[in-house]
C-alpha atoms as a PDB file:
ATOM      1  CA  UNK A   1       0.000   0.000   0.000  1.00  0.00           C
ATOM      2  CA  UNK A   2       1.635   3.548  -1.198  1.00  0.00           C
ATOM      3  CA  UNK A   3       1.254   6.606   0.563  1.00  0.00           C
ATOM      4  CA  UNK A   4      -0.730   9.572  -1.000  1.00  0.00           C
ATOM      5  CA  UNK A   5       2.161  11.904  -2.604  1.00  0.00           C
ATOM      6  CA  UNK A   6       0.948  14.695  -0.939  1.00  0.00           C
ATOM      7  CA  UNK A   7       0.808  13.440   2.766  1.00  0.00           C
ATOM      8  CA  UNK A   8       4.188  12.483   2.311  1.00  0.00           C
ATOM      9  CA  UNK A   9       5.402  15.600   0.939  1.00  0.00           C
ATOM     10  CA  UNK A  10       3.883  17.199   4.040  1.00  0.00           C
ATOM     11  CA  UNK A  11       5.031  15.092   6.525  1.00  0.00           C
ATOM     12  CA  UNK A  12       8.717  15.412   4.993  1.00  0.00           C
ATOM     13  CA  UNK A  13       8.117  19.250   5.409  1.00  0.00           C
ATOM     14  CA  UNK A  14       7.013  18.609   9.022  1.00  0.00           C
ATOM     15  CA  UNK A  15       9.638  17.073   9.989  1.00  0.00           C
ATOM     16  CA  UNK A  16      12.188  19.327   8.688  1.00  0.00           C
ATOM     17  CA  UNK A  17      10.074  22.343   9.989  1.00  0.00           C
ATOM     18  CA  UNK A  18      10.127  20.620  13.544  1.00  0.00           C
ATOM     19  CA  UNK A  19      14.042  19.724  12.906  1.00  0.00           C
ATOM     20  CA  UNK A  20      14.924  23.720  12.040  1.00  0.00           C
ATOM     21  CA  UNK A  21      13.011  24.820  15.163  1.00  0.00           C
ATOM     22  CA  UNK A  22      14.831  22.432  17.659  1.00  0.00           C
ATOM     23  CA  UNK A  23      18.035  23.743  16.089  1.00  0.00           C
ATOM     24  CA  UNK A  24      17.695  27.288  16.347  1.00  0.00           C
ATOM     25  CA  UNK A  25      16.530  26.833  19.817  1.00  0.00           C
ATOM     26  CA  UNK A  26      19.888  24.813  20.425  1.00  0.00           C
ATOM     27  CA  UNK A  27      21.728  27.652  18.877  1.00  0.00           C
ATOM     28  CA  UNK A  28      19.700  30.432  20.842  1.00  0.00           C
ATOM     29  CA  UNK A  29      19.952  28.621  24.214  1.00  0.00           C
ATOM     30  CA  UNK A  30      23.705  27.534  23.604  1.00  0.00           C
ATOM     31  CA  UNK A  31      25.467  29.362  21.325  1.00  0.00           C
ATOM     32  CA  UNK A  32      23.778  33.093  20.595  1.00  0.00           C
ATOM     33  CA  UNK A  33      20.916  34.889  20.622  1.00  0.00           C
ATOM     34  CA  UNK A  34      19.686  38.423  19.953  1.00  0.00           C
ATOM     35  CA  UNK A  35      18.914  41.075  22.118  1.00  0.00           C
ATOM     36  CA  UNK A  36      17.917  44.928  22.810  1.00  0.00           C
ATOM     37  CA  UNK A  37      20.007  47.331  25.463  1.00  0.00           C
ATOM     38  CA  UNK A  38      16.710  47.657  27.162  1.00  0.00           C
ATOM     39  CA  UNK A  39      18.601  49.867  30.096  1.00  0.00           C
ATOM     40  CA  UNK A  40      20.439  52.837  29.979  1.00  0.00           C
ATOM     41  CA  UNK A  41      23.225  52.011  33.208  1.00  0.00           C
ATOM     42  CA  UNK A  42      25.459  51.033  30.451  1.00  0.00           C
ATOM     43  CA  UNK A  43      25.613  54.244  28.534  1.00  0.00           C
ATOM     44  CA  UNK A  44      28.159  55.826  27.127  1.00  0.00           C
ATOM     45  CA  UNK A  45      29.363  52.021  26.614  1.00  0.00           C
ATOM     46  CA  UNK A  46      26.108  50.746  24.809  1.00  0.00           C
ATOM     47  CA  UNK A  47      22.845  52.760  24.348  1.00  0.00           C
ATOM     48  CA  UNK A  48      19.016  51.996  25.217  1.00  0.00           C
ATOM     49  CA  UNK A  49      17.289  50.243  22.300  1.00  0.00           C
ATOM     50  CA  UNK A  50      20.880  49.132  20.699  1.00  0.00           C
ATOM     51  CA  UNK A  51      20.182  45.694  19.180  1.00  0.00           C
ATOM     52  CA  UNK A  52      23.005  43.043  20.233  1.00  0.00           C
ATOM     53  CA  UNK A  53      23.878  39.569  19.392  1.00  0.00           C
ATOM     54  CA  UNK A  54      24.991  37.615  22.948  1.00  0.00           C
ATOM     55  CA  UNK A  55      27.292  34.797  23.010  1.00  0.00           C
ATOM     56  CA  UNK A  56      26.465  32.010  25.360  1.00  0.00           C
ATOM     57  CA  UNK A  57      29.343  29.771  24.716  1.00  0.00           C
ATOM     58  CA  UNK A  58      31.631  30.605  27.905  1.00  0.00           C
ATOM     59  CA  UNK A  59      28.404  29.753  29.316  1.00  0.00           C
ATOM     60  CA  UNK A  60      27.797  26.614  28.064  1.00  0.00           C
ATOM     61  CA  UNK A  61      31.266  25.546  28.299  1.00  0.00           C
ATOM     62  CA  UNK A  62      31.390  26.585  31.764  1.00  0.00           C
ATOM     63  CA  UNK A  63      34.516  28.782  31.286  1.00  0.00           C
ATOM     64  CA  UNK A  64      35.491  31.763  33.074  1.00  0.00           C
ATOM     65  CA  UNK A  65      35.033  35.336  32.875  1.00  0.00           C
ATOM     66  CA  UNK A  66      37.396  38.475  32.825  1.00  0.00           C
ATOM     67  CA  UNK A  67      37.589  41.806  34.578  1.00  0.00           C
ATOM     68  CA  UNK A  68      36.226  44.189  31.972  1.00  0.00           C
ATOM     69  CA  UNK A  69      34.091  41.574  30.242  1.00  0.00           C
ATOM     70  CA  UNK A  70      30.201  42.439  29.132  1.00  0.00           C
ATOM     71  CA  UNK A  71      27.940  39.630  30.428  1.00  0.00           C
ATOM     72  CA  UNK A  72      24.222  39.067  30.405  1.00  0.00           C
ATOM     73  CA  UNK A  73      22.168  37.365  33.250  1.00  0.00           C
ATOM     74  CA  UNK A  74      18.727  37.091  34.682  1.00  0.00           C
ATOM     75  CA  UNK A  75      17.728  40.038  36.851  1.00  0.00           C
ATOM     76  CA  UNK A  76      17.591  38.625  41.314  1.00  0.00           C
ATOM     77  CA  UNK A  77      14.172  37.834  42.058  1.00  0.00           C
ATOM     78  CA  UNK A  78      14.564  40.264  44.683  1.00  0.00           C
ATOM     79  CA  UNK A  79      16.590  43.834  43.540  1.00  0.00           C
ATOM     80  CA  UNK A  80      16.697  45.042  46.783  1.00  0.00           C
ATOM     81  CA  UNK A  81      17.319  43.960  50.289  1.00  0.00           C
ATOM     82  CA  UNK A  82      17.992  45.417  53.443  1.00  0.00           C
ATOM     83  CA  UNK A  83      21.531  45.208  54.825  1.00  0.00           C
ATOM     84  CA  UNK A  84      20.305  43.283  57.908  1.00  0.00           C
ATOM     85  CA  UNK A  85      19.270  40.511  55.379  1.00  0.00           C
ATOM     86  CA  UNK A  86      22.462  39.952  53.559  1.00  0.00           C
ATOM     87  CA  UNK A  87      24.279  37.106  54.346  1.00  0.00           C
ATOM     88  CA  UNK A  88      28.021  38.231  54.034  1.00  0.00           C
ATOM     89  CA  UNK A  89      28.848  34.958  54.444  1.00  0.00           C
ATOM     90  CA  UNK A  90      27.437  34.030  50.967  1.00  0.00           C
ATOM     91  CA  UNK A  91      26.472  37.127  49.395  1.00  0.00           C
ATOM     92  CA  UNK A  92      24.762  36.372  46.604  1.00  0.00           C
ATOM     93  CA  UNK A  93      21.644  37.648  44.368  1.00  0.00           C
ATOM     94  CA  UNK A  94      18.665  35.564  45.255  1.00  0.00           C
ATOM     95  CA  UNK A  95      16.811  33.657  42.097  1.00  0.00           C
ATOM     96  CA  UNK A  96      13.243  32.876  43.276  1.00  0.00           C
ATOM     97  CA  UNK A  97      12.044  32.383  39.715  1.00  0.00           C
ATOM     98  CA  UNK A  98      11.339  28.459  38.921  1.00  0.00           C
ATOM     99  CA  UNK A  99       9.507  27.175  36.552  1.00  0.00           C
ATOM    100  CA  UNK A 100       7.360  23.938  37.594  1.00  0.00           C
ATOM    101  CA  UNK A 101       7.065  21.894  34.262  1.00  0.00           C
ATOM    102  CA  UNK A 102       8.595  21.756  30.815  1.00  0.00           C
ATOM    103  CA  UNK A 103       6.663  24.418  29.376  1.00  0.00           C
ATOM    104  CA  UNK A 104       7.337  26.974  31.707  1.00  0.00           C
ATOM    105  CA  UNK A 105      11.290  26.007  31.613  1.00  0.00           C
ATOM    106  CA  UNK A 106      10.871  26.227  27.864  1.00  0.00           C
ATOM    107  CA  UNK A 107       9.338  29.569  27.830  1.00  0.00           C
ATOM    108  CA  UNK A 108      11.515  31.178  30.264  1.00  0.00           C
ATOM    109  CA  UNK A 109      15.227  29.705  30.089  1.00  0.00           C
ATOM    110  CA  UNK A 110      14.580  29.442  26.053  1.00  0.00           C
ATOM    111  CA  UNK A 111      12.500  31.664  24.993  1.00  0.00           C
ATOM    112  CA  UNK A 112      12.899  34.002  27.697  1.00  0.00           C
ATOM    113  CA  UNK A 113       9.344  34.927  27.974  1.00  0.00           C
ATOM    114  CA  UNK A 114       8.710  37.165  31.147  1.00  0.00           C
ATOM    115  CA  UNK A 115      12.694  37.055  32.055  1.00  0.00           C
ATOM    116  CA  UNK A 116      14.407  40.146  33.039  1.00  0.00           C
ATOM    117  CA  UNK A 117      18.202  39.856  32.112  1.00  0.00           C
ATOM    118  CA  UNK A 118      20.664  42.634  32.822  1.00  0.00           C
ATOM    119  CA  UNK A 119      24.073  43.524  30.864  1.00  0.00           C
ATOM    120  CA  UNK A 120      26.922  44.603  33.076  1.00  0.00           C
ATOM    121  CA  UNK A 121      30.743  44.913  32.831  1.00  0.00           C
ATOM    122  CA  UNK A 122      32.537  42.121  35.292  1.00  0.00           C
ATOM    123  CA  UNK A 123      34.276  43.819  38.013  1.00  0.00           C
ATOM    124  CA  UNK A 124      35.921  41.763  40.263  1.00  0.00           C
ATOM    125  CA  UNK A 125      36.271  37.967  39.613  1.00  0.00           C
ATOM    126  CA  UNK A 126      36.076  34.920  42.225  1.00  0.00           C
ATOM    127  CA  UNK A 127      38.417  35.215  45.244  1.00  0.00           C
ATOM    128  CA  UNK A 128      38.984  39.219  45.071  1.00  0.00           C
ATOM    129  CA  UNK A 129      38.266  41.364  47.778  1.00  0.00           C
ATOM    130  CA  UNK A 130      36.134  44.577  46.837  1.00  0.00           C
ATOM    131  CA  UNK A 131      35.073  47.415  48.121  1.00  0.00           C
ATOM    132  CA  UNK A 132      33.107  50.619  46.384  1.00  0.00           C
ATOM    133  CA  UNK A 133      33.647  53.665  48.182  1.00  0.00           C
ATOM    134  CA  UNK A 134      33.293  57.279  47.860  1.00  0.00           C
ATOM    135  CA  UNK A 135      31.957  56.221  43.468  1.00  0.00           C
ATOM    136  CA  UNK A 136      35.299  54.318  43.055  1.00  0.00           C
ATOM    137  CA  UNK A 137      35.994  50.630  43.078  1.00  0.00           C
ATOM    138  CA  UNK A 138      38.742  48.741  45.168  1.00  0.00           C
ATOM    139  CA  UNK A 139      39.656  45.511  44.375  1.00  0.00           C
ATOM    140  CA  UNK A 140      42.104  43.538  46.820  1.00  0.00           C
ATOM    141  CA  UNK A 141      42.874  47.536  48.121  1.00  0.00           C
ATOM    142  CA  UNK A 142      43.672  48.722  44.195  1.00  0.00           C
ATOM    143  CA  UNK A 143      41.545  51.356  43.149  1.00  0.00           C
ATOM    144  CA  UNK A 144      40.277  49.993  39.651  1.00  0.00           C
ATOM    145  CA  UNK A 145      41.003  52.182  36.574  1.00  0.00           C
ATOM    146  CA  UNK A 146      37.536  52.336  35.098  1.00  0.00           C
ATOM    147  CA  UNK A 147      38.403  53.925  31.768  1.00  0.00           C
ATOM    148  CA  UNK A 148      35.093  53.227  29.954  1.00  0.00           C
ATOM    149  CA  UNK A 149      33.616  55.335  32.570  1.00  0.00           C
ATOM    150  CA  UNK A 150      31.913  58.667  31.077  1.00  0.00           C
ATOM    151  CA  UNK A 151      33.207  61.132  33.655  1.00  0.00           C
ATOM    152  CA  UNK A 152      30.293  62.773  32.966  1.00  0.00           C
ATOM    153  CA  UNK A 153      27.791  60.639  34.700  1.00  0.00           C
ATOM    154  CA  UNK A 154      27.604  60.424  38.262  1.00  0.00           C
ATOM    155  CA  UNK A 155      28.794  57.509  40.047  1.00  0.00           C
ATOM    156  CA  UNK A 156      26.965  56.773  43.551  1.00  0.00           C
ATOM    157  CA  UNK A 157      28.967  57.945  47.258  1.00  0.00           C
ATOM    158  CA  UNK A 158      29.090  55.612  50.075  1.00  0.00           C
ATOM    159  CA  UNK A 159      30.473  52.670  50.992  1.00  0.00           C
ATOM    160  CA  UNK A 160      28.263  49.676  48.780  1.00  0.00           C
ATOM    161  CA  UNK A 161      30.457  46.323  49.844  1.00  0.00           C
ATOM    162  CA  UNK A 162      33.333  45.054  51.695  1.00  0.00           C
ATOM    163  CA  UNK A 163      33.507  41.271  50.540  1.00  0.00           C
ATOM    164  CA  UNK A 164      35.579  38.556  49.643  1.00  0.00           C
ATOM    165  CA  UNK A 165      33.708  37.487  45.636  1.00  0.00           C
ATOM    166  CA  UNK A 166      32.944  33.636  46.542  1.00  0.00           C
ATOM    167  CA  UNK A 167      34.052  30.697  43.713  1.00  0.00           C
ATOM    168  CA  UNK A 168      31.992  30.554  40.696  1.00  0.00           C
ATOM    169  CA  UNK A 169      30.756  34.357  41.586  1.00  0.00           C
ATOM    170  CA  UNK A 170      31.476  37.586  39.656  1.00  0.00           C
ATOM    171  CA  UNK A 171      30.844  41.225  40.874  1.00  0.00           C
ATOM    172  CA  UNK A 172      29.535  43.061  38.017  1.00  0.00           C
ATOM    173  CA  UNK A 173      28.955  46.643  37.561  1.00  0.00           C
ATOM    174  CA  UNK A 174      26.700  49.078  35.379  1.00  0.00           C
ATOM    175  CA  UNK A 175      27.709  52.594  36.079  1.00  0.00           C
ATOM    176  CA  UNK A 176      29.390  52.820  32.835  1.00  0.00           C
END
């Protein structure tokens, strides 16, 4: 018994429309995907609205970051918290956001649907010390040479941190 021609061809386009799909959602999960500056902390560096293509692959090959690097990641589930709250021992942005099934996961660690990310410029990497005071950085006592820094915009006052970056952690910064 043959198969109708045309329910063939469309099941042979099927497939290769469900193939192309599951591809470039491999590629946009693991390898790049496109984006829009959708903040302006960055500025003078990149601009609100600028369209960007991210790399994921340090990522997904687990590999490390540098001091001066751009970097992407999902915004804390909670931006701000009082200093009687932090744990100094760990401190660390807290992630409430997980999705229960595989739909959700899809949609947000995929597709990004309803996911805040930020863009930021690494600062200090695992193991430093740092400290921001008075709108300037110190790492391990150094005062960091922010060149990219517009000198223009206003960096804050105050003393922000005094901690040792824990192992697999990186400070990152916006003000530029």
């Amino acid at each position: 018994m043959q198969m109708n021609p045309k329910l063939k061809n469309a099941i042979e386009w099927g497939y290769c429309i469900i193939i192309a799909i599951i591809l470039a959602l491999l590629v946009r999960y693991y390898i790049g995907t496109p984006t829009i500056v959708k903040q302006p902390s960055m500025y003078s560096t990149l601009e609100e609205g600028q369209r960007l293509i991210l790399t994921r692959w340090t990522r997904t090959v687990g590999g490390d970051y540098n001091r001066g690097d751009i970097v992407t990641f999902e915004a804390p589930s909670q931006i701000s918290i009082s200093p009687y709250d932090v744990n100094m021992d760990n401190p660390v942005a807290i992630y409430g956001n997980k999705p229960k099934n595989i739909f959700s996961k899809l949609s947000y660690y995929v597709l990004e649907f309803n996911k805040v990310s930020y863009i930021k410029r690494v600062i200090a990497l695992p193991g430093e010390h740092i400290k921001i005071e008075d709108g300037k950085v110190y790492i391990n006592g150094e005062e960091l040479d922010e060149i990219y820094i517009d000198k223009s915009i206003p960096t804050g006052m105050g003393t922000y941190s005094d901690i040792t970056v824990p192992e697999r952690i990186y400070v990152c910064n916006g003000r530029q």
